[in-house]
C-alpha atoms as a PDB file:
ATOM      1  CA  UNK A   1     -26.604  32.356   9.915  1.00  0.00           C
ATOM      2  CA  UNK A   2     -23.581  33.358  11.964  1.00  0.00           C
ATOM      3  CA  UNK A   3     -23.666  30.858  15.107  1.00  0.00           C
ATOM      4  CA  UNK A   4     -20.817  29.023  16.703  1.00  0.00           C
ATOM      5  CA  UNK A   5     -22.812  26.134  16.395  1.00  0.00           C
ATOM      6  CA  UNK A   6     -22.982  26.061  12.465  1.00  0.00           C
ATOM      7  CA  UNK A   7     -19.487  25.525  12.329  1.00  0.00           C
ATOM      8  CA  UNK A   8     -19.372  22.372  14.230  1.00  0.00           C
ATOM      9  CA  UNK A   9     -18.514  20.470  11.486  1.00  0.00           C
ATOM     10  CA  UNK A  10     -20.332  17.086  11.183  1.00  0.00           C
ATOM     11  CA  UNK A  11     -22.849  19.021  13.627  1.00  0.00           C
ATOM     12  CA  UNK A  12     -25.384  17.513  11.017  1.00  0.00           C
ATOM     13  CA  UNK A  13     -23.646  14.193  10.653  1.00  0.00           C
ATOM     14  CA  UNK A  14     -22.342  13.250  13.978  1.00  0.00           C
ATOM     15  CA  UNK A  15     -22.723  14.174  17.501  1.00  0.00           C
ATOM     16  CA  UNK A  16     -19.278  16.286  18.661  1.00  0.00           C
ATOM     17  CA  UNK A  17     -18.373  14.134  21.251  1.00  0.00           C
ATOM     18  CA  UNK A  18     -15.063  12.042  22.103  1.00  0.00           C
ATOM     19  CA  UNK A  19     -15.076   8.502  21.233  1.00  0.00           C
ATOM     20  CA  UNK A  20     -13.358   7.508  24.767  1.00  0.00           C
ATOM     21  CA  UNK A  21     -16.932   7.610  25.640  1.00  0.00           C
ATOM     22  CA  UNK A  22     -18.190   5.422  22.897  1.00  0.00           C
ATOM     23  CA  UNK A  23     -18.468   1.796  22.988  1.00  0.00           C
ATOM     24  CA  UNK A  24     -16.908   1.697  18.997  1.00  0.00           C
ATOM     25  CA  UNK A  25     -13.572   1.911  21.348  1.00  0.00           C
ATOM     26  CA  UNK A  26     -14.144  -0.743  23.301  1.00  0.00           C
ATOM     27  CA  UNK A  27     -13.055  -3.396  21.078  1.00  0.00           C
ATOM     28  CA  UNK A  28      -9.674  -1.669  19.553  1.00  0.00           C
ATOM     29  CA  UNK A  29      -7.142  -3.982  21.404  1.00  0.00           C
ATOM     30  CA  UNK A  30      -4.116  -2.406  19.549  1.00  0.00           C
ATOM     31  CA  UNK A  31      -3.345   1.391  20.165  1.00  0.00           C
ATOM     32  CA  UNK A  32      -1.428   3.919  21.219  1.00  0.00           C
ATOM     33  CA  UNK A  33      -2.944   7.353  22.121  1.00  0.00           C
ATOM     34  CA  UNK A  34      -1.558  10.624  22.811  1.00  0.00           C
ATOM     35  CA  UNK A  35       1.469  10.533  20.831  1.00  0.00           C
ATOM     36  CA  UNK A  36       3.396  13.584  20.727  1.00  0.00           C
ATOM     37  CA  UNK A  37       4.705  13.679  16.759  1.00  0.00           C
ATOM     38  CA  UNK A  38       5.865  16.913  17.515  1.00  0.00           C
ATOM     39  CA  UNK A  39       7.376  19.499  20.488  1.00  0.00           C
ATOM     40  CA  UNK A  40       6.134  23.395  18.532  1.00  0.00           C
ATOM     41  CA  UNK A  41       2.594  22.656  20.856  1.00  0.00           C
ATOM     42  CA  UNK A  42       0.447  20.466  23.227  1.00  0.00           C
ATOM     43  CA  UNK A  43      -1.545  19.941  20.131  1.00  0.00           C
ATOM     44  CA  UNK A  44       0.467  17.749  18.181  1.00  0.00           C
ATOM     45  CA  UNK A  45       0.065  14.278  19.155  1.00  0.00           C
ATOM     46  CA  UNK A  46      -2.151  11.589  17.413  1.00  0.00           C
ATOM     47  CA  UNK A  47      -3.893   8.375  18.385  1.00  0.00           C
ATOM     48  CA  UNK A  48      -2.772   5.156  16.367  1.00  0.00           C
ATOM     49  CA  UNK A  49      -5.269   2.184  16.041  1.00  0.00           C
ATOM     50  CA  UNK A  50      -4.155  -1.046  14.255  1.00  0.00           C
ATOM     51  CA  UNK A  51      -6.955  -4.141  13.530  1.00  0.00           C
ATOM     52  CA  UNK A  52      -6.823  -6.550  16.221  1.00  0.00           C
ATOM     53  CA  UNK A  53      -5.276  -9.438  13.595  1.00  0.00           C
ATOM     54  CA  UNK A  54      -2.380  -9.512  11.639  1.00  0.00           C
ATOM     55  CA  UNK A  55       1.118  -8.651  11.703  1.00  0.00           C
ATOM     56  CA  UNK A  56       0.901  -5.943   9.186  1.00  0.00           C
ATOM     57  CA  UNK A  57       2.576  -3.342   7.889  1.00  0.00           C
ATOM     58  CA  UNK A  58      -0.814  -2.071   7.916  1.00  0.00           C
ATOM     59  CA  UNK A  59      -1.729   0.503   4.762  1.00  0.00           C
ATOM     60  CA  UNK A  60      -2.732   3.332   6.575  1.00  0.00           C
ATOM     61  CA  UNK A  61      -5.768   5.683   7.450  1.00  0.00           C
ATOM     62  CA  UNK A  62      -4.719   9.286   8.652  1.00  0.00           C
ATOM     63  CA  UNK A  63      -7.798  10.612   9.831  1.00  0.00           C
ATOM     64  CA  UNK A  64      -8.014  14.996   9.806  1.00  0.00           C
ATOM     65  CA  UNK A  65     -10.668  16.146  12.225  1.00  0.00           C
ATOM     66  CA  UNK A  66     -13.125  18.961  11.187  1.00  0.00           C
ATOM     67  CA  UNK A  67     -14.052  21.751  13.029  1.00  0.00           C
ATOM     68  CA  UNK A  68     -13.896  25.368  10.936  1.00  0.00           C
ATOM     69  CA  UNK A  69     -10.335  25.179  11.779  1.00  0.00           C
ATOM     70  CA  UNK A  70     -10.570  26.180  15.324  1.00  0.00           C
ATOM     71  CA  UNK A  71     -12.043  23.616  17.050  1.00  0.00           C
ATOM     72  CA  UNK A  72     -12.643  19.401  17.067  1.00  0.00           C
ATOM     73  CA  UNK A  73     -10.451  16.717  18.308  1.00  0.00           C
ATOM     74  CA  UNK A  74      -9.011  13.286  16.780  1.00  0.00           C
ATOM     75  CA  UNK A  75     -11.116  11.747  19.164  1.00  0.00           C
ATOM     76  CA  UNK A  76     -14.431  13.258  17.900  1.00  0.00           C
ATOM     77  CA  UNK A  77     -16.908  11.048  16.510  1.00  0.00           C
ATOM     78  CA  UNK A  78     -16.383  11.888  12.915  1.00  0.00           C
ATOM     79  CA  UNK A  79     -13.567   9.520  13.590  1.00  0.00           C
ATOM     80  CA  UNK A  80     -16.128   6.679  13.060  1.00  0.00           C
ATOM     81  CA  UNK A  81     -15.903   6.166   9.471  1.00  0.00           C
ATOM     82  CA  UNK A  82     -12.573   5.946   9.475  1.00  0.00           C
ATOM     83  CA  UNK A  83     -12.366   3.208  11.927  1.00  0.00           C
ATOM     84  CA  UNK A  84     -14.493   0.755   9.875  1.00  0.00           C
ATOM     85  CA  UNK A  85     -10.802   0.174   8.303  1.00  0.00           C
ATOM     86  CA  UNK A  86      -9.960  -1.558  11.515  1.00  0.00           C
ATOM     87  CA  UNK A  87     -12.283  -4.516   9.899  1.00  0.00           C
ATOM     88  CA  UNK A  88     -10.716  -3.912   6.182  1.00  0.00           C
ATOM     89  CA  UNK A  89      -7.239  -4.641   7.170  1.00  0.00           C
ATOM     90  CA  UNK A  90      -5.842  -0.860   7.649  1.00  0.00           C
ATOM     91  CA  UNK A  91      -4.286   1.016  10.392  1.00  0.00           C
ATOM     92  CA  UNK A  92      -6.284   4.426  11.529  1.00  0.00           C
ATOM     93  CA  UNK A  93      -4.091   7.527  12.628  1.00  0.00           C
ATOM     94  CA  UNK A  94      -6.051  10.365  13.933  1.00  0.00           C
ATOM     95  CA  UNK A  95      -4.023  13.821  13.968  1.00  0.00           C
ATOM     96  CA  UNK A  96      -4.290  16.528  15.932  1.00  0.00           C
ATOM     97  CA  UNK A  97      -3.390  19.900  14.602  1.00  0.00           C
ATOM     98  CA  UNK A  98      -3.150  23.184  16.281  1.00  0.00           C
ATOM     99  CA  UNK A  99      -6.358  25.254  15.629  1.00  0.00           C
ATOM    100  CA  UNK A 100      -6.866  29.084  14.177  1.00  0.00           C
ATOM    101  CA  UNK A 101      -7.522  30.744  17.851  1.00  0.00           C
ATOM    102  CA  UNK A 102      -3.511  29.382  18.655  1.00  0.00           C
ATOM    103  CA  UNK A 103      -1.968  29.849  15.145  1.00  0.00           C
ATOM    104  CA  UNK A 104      -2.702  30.745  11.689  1.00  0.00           C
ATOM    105  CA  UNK A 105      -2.091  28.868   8.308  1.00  0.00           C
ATOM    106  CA  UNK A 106      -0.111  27.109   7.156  1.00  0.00           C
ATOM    107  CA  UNK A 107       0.390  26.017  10.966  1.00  0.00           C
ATOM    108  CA  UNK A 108      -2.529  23.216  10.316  1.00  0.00           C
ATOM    109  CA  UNK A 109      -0.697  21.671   7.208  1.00  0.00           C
ATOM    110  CA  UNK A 110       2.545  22.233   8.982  1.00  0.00           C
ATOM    111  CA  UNK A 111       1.317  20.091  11.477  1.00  0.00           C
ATOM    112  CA  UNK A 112      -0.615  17.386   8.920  1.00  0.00           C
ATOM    113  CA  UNK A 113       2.784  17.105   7.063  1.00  0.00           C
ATOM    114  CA  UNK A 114       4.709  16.436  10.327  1.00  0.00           C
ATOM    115  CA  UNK A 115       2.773  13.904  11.212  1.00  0.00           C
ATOM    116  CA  UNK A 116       2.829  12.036   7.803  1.00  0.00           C
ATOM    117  CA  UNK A 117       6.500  12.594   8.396  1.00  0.00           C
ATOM    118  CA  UNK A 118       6.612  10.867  11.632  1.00  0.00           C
ATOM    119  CA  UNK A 119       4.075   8.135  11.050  1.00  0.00           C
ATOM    120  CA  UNK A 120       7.371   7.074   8.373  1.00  0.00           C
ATOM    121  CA  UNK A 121       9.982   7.327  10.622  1.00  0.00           C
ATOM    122  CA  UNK A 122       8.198   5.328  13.001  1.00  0.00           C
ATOM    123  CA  UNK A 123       6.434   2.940  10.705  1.00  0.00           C
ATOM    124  CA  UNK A 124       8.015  -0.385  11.466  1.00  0.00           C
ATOM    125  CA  UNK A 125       7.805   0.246  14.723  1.00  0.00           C
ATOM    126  CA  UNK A 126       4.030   0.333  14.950  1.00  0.00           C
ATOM    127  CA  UNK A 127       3.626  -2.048  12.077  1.00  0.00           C
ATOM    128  CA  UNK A 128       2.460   0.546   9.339  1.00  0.00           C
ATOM    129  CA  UNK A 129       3.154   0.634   5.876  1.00  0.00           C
ATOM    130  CA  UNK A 130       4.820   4.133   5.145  1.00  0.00           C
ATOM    131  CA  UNK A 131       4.394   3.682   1.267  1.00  0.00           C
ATOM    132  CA  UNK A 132       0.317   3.050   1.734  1.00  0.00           C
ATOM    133  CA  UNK A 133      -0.819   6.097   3.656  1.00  0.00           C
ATOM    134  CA  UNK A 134      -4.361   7.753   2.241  1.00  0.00           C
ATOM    135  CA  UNK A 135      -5.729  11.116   3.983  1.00  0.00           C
ATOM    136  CA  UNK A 136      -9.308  11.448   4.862  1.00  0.00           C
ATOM    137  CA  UNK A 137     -11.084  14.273   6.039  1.00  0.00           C
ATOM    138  CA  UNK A 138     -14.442  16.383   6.372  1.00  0.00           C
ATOM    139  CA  UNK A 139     -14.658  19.887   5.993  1.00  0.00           C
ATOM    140  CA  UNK A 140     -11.987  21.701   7.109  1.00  0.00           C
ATOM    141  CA  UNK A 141     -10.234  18.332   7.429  1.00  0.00           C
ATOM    142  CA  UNK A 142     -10.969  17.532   4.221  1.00  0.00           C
ATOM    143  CA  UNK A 143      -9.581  20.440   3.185  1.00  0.00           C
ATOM    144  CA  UNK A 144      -6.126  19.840   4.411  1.00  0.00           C
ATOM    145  CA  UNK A 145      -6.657  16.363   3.024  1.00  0.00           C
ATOM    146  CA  UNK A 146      -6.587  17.885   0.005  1.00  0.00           C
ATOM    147  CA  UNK A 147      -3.910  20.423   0.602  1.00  0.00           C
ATOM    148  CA  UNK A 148      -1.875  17.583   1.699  1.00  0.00           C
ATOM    149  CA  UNK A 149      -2.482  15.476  -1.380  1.00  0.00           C
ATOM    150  CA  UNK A 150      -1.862  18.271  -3.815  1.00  0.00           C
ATOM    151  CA  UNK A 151       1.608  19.937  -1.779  1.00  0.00           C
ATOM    152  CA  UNK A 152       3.594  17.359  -2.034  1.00  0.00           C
ATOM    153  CA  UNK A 153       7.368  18.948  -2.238  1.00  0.00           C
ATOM    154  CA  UNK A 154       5.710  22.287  -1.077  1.00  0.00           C
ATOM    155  CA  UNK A 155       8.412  23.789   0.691  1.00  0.00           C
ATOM    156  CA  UNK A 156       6.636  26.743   1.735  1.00  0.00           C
ATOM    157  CA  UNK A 157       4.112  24.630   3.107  1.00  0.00           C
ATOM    158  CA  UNK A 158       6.300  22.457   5.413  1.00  0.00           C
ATOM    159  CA  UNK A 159       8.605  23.162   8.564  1.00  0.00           C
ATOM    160  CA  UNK A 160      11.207  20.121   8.725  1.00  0.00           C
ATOM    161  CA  UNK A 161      12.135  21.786  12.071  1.00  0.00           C
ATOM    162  CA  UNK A 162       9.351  20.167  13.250  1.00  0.00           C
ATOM    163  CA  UNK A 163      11.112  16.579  13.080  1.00  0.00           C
ATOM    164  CA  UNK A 164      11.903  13.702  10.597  1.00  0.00           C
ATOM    165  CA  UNK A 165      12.859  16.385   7.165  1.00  0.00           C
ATOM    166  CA  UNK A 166      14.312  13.202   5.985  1.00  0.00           C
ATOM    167  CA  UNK A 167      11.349  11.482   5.116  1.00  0.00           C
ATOM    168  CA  UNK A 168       8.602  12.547   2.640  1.00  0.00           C
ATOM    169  CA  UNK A 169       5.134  14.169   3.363  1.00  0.00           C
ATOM    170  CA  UNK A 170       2.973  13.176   0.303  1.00  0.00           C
ATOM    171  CA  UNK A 171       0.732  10.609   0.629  1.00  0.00           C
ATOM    172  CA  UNK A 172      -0.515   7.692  -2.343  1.00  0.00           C
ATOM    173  CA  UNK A 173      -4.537   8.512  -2.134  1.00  0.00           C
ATOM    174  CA  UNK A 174      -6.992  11.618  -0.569  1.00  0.00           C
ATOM    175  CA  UNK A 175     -10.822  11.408   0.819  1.00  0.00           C
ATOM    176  CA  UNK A 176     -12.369  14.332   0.670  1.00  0.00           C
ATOM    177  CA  UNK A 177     -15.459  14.684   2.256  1.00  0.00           C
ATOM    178  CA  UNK A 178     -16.975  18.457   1.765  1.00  0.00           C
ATOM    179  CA  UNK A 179     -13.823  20.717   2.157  1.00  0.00           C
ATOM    180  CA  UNK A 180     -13.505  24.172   1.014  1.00  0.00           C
ATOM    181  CA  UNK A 181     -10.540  24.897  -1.316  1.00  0.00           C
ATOM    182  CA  UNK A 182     -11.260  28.772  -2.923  1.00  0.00           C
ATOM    183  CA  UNK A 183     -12.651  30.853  -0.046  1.00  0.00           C
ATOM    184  CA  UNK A 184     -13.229  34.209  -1.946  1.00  0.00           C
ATOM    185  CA  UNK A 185     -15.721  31.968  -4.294  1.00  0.00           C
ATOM    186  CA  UNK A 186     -17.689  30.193  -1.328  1.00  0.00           C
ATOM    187  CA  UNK A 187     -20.712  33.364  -0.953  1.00  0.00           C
ATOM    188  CA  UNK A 188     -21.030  33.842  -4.652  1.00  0.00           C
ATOM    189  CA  UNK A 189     -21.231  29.816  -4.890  1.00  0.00           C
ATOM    190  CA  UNK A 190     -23.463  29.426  -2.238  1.00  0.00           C
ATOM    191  CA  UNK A 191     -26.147  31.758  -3.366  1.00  0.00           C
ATOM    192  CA  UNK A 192     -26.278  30.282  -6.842  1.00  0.00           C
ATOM    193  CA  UNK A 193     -26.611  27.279  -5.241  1.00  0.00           C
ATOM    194  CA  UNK A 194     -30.247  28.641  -3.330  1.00  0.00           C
ATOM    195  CA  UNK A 195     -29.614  26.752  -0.347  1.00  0.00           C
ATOM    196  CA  UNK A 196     -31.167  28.117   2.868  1.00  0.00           C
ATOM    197  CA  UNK A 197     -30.034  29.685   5.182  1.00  0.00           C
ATOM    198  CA  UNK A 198     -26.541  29.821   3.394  1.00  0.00           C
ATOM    199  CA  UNK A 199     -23.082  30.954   5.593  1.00  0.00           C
ATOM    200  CA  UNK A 200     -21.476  34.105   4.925  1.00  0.00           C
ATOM    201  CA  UNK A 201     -17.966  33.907   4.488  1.00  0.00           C
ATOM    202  CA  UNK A 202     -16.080  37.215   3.550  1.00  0.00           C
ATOM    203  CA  UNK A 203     -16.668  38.473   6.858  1.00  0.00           C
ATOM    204  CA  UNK A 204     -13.752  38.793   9.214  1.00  0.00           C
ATOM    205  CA  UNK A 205     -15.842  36.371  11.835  1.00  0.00           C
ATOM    206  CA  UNK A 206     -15.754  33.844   9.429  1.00  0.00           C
ATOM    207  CA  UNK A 207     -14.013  30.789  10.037  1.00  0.00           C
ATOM    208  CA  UNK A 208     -11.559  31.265   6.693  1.00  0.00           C
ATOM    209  CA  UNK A 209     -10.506  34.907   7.808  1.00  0.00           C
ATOM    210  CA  UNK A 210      -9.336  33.506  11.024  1.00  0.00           C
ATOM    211  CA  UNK A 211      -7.772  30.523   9.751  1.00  0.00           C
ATOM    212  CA  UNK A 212      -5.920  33.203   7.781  1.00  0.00           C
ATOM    213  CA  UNK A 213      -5.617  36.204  10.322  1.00  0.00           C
ATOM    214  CA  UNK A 214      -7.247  38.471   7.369  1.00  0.00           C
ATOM    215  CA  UNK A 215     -10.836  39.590   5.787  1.00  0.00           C
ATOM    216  CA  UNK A 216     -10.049  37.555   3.098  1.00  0.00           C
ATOM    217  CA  UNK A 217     -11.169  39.685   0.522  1.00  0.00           C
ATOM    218  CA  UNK A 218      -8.048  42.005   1.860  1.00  0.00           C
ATOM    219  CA  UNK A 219      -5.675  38.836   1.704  1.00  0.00           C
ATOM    220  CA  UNK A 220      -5.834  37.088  -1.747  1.00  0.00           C
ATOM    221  CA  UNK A 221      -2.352  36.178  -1.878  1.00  0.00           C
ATOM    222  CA  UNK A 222      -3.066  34.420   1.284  1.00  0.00           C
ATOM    223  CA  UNK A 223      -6.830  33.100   0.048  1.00  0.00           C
ATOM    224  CA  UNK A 224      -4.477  31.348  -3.107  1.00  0.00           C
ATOM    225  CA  UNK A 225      -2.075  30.171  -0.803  1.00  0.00           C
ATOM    226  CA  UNK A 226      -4.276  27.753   1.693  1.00  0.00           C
ATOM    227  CA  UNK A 227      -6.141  26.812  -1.701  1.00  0.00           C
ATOM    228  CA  UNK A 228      -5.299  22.968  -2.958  1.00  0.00           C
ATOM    229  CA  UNK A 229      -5.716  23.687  -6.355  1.00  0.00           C
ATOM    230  CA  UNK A 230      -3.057  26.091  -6.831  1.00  0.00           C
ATOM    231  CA  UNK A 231      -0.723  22.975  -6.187  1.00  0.00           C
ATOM    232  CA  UNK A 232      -2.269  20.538  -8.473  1.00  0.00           C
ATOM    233  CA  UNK A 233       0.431  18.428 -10.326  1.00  0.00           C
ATOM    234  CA  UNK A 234       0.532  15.776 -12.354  1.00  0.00           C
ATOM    235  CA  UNK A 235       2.399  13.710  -9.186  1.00  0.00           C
ATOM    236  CA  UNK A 236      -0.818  14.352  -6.814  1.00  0.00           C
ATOM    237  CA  UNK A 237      -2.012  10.898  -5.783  1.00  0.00           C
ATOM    238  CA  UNK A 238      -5.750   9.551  -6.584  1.00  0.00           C
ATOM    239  CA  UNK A 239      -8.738  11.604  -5.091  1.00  0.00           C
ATOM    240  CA  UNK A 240     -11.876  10.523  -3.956  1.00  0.00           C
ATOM    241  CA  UNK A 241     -14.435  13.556  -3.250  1.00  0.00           C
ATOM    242  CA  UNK A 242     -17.693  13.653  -2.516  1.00  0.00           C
ATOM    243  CA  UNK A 243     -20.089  16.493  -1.460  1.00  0.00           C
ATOM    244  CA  UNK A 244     -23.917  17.257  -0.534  1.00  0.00           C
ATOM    245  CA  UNK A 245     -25.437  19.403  -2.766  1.00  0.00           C
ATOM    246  CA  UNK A 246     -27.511  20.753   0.022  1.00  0.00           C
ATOM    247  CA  UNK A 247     -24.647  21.655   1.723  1.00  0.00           C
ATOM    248  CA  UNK A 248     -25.435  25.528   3.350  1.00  0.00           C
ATOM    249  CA  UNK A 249     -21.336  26.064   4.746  1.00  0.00           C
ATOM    250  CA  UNK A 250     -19.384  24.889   1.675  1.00  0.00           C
ATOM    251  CA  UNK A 251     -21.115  25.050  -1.749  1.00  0.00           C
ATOM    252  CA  UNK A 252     -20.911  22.009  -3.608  1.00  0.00           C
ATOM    253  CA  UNK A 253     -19.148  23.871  -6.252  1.00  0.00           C
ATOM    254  CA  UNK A 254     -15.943  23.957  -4.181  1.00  0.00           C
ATOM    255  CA  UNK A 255     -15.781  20.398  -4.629  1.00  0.00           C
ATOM    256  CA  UNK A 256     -16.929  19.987  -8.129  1.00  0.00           C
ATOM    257  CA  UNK A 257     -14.181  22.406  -9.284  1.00  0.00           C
ATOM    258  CA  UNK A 258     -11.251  20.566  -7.408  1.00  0.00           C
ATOM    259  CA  UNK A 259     -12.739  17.830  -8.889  1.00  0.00           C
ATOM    260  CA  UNK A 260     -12.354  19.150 -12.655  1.00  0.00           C
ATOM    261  CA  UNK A 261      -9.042  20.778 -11.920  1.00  0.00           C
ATOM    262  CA  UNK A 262      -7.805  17.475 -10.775  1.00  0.00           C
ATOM    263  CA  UNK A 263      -9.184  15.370 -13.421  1.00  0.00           C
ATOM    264  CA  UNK A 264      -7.314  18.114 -16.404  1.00  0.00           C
ATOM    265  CA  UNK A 265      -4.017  17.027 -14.709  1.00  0.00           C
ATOM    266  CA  UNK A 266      -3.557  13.524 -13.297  1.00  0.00           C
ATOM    267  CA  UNK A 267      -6.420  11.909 -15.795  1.00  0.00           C
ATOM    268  CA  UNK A 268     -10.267  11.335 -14.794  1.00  0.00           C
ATOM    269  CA  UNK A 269      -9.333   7.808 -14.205  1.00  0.00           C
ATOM    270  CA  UNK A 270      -7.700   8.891 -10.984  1.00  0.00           C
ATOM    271  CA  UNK A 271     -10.529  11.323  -9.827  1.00  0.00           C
ATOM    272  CA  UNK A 272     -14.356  10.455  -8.147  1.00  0.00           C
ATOM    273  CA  UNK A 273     -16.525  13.324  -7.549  1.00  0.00           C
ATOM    274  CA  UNK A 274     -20.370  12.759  -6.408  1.00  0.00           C
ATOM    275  CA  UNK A 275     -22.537  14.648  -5.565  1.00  0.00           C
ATOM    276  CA  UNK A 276     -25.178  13.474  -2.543  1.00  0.00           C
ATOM    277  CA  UNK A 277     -28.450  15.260  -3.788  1.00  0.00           C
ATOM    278  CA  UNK A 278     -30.081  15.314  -0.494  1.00  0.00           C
ATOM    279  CA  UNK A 279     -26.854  15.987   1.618  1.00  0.00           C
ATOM    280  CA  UNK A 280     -26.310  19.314   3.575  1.00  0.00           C
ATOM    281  CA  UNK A 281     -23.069  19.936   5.671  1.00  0.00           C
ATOM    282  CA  UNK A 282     -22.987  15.564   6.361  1.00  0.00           C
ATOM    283  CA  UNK A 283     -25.708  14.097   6.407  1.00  0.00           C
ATOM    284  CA  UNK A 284     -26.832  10.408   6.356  1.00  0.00           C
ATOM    285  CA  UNK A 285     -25.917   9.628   2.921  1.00  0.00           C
ATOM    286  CA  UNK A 286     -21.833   9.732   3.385  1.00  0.00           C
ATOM    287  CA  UNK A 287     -22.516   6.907   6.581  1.00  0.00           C
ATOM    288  CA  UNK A 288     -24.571   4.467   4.873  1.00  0.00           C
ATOM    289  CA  UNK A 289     -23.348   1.279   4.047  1.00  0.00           C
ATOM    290  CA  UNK A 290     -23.142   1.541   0.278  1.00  0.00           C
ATOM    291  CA  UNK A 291     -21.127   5.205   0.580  1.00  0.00           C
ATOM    292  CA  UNK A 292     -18.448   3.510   3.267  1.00  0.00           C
ATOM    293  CA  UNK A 293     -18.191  -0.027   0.968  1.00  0.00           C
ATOM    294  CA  UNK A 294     -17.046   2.905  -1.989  1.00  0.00           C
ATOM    295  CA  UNK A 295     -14.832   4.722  -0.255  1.00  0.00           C
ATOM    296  CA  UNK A 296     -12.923   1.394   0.742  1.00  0.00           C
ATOM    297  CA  UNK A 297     -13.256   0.182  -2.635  1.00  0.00           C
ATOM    298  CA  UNK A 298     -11.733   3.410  -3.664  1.00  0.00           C
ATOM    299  CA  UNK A 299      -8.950   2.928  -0.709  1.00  0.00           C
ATOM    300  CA  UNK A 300      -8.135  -1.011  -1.534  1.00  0.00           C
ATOM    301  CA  UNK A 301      -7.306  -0.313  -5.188  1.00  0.00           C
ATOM    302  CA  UNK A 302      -4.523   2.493  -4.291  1.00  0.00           C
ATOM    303  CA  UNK A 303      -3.309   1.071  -1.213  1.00  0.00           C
ATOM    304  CA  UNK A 304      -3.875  -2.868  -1.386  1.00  0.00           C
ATOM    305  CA  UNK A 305      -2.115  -3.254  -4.767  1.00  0.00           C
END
């Protein structure tokens, strides 16, 4: 099924619209929007939202739109999750990143890294907690959740022109909500998974080969490259993953294997994989209650200790 639409990631989860028109807003006293964190493009700024109580330093949130990598905005709705921190005690920081129609990878974890960068330089300033700082994402932003989590010391994967080179870009804990991590895998995984109407991705339309400005079967040096697990170390912080197994755009397989790879090197004790059995691409099951109450259970033990 090769529409535009498909792509929108949380298109089955959330409505793609900007939370300035959403009454969730309304009752953030404490932020700052539209902060540049960078000068390389008009697309790296980020909105900072602190709880309305308390003097912090807040542990922080740093929220990575989706959108198949060349489209979304930190202001999307998928943001919603995330802000239910506001309540918990954490600080949320949405990023922008500049998207696959202005530049190919690594531009997006360029960006991602300069922004973790900059949220520590200017941590006291906007009372956050530069040694508590988690990553959660969906999709293609929980991809480069993951990427982030697992790159830490990367060089090739960071440009300290961007700003701040003295500080650090790796984070203490990753959500991972239904990224992609081996793109040459994703058809072959998603027809033994028998979903319908499953995405082809080894196309050069697809959203990978223009994250990558290649067919990707033509560019596996590249395809290994924007994949987390070639990274994997035992210094990668905690992960927290979860996938539908319906899912039609990202087999559930990407996930699972992360997971495994993960759990071989930093212990299982520091990995959760689950798998939502009637999930697609989102779904209902990754907003409920229950899911939200784990994935701040997962966040208080690594960043509230």
């Amino acid at each position: 099924m090769q529409n535009r639409a498909s792509f929108l990631i949380f298109g089955i989860f959330f409505s793609i619209s900007v939370l300035a028109q959403n009454p969730i807003t309304d009752t953030i006293q404490r932020n700052w929007l539209d902060v540049p964190y960078a000068k390389a493009s008009r697309a790296q700024k980020l909105d900072i939202y602190l709880p309305n109580d308390g003097n912090g330093p807040f542990p922080v949130i740093v929220s990575i739109h989706g959108g198949a990598f060349k489209e979304g905005d930190k202001a999307d709705n998928q943001l919603i999750p995330m802000l239910e921190g506001l309540k918990r005690g954490y600080a949320v920081v949405s990023v922008n990143y500049r998207l696959s129609p202005e530049a190919i990878f690594p531009a997006q974890i360029y960006d991602v890294k300069a922004a973790v960068r900059w949220i520590k330089a200017n941590a006291r300033h906007y009372k956050l907690n530069p040694e508590k700082i988690a990553a959660w994402g969906g999709s293609a932003g929980g991809h480069l959740a993951a990427l982030l989590g697992t790159s830490g010391g990367v060089q090739e994967l960071e440009d300290l022109t961007m700003g701040n080179p003295a500080k650090s870009s790796r984070i203490q804990a990753v959500v991972d909500w239904f990224g992609p991590t081996d793109f040459l895998k994703m058809d072959e995984q998603l027809k033994e998974s028998k979903v319908k109407d499953p995405q082809v991705h080894s196309i050069p339309a697809s959203p990978e080969s223009e994250l990558i400005g290649k067919n990707l079967e033509d560019a596996p040096d590249l395809v290994r490259k924007v994949n987390p697990e070639t990274y994997i170390t035992v210094y990668d912080p905690p992960f927290f993953i979860q996938h539908g197994k319906l899912d039609h755009l990202v087999p559930y397989q990407q996930s699972a294997n992360l997971a495994s790879k993960l759990e071989s090197v930093i212990g299982e004790e520091k990995v959760t994989f689950e798998l939502l059995e009637n999930d697609d691409h989102g779904g209902p099951g990754f907003t409920t209650e229950e899911n939200i109450n784990k994935v701040f259970a997962f966040l208080d033990k690594y960043l509230k200790k």
